[in-house]
Protein backbone atom coordinates (compact mmCIF):
# COMPACT_ATOMS: atom_id res chain seq x y z
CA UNK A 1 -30.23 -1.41 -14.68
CA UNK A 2 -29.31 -5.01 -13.95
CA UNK A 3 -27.04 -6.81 -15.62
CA UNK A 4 -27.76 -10.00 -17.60
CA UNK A 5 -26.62 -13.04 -17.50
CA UNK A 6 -24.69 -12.90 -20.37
CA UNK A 7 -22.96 -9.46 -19.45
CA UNK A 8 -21.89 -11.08 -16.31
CA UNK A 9 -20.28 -13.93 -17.58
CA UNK A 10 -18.16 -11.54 -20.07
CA UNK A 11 -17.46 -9.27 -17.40
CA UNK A 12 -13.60 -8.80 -15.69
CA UNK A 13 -12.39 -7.20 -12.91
CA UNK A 14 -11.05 -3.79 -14.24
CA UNK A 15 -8.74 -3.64 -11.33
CA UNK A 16 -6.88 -6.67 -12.01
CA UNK A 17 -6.68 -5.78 -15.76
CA UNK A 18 -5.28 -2.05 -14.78
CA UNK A 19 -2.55 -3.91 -12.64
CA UNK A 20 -1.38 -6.31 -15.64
CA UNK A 21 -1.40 -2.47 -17.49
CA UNK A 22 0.71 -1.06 -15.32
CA UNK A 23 3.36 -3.67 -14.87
CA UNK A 24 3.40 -4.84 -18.97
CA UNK A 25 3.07 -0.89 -20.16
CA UNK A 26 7.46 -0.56 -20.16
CA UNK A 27 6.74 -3.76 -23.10
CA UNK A 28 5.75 -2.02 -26.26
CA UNK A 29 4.72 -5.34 -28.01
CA UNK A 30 1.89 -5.42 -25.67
CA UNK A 31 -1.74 -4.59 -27.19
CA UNK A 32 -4.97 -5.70 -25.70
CA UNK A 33 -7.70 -7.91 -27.12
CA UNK A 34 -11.15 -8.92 -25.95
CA UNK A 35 -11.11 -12.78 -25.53
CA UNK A 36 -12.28 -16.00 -23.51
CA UNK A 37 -15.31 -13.37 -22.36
CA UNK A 38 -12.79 -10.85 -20.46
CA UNK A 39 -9.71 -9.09 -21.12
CA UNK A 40 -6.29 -10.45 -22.73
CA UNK A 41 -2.51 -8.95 -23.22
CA UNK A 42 -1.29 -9.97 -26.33
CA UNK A 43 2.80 -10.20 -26.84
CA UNK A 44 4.44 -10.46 -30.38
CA UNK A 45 0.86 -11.79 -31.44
CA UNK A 46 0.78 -14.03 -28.47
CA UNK A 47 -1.68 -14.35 -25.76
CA UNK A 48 0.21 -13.86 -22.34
CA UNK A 49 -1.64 -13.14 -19.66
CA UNK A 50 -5.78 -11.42 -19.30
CA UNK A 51 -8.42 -11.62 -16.70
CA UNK A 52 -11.53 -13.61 -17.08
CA UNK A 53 -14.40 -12.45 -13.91
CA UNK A 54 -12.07 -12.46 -10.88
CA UNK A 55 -9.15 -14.67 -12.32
CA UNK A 56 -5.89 -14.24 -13.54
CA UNK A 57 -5.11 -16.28 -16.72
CA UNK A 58 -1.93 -16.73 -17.62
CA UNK A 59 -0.18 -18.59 -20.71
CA UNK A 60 2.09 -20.86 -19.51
CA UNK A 61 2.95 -23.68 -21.96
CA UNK A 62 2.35 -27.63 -21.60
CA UNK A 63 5.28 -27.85 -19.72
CA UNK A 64 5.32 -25.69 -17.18
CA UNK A 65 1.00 -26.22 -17.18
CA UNK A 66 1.26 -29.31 -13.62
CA UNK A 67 3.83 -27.79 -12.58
CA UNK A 68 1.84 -24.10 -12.19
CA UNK A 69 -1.24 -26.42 -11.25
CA UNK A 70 0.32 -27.36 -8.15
CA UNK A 71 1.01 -23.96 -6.61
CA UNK A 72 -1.32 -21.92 -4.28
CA UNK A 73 -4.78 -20.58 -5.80
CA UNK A 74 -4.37 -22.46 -9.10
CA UNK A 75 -6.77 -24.43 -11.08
CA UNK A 76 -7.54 -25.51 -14.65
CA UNK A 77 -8.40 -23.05 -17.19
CA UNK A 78 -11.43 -25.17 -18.73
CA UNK A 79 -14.40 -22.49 -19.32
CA UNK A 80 -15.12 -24.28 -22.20
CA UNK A 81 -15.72 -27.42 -20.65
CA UNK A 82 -12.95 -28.73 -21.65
CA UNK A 83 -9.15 -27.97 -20.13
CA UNK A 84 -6.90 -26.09 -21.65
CA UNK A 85 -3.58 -27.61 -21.29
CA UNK A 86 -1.32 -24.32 -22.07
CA UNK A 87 -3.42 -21.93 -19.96
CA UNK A 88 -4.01 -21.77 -16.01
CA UNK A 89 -6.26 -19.75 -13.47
CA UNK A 90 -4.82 -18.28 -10.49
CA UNK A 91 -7.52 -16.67 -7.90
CA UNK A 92 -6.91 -13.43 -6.45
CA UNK A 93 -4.85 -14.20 -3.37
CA UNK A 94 -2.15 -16.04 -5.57
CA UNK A 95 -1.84 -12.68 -7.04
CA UNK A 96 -2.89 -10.50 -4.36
CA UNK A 97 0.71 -8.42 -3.66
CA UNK A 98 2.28 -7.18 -6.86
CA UNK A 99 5.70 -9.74 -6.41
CA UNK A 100 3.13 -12.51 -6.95
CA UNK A 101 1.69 -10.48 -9.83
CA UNK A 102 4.70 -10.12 -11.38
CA UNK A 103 5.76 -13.66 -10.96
CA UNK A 104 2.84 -14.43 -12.81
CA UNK A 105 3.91 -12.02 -15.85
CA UNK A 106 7.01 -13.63 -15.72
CA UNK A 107 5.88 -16.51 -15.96
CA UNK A 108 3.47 -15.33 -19.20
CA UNK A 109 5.89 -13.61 -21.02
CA UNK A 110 8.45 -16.20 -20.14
CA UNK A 111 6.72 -18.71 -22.50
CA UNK A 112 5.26 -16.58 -25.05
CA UNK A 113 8.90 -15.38 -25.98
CA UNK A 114 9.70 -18.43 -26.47
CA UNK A 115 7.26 -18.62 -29.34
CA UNK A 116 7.60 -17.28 -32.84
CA UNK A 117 6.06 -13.50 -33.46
CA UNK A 118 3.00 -13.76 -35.77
């Protein structure tokens, strides 16, 4: 059966989303939610850090949003059409070894802690 257009856009890379398991499964605040048409890791109510197709998202705040835009295999989260100033993409070889992927986290969590639980 082929898949539509529709079910490709809300597809994610299972692999990814099992690695971002494995590394955030020690945080027991962590529970998963289907959102922005892929996969997202929620923290004390927060969105952290998901997969969308191929991409890593990851929650970084206004702040540190340029700042993460100027690394390696970043871009603008703006599937909407529009950016989103708080979020960034990172393609798979800015998270291909698990340091990078756990910089990432870091980076994620590092924020969202910083917010008030809902």
């Amino acid at each position: 059966m082929l898949m539509s257009d529709t079910m490709k856009r809300m597809a994610y890379n299972t692999e990814i989303a099992e690695r971002l398991r494995d590394q955030l499964l020690s945080n027991a605040t962590v529970d998963e939610k289907k959102m922005f048409g892929g996969i997202a890791f929620m923290v004390n109510g927060h969105m952290c850090v998901g997969v969308v197709e191929e991409s890593l998202v990851v929650r970084v705040g206004a702040e540190q949003h340029d700042a993460c835009l100027a690394l390696p295999h970043t871009r603008q989260m703006d599937f909407t059409g529009r950016p989103m100033k708080n979020f960034v993409y990172i393609d798979g070889p800015g998270f291909d070894d698990e340091a990078s992927l756990v910089e990432w986290i870091d980076r994620g969590l590092k924020f969202v802690n910083s917010l008030p639980p809902k």
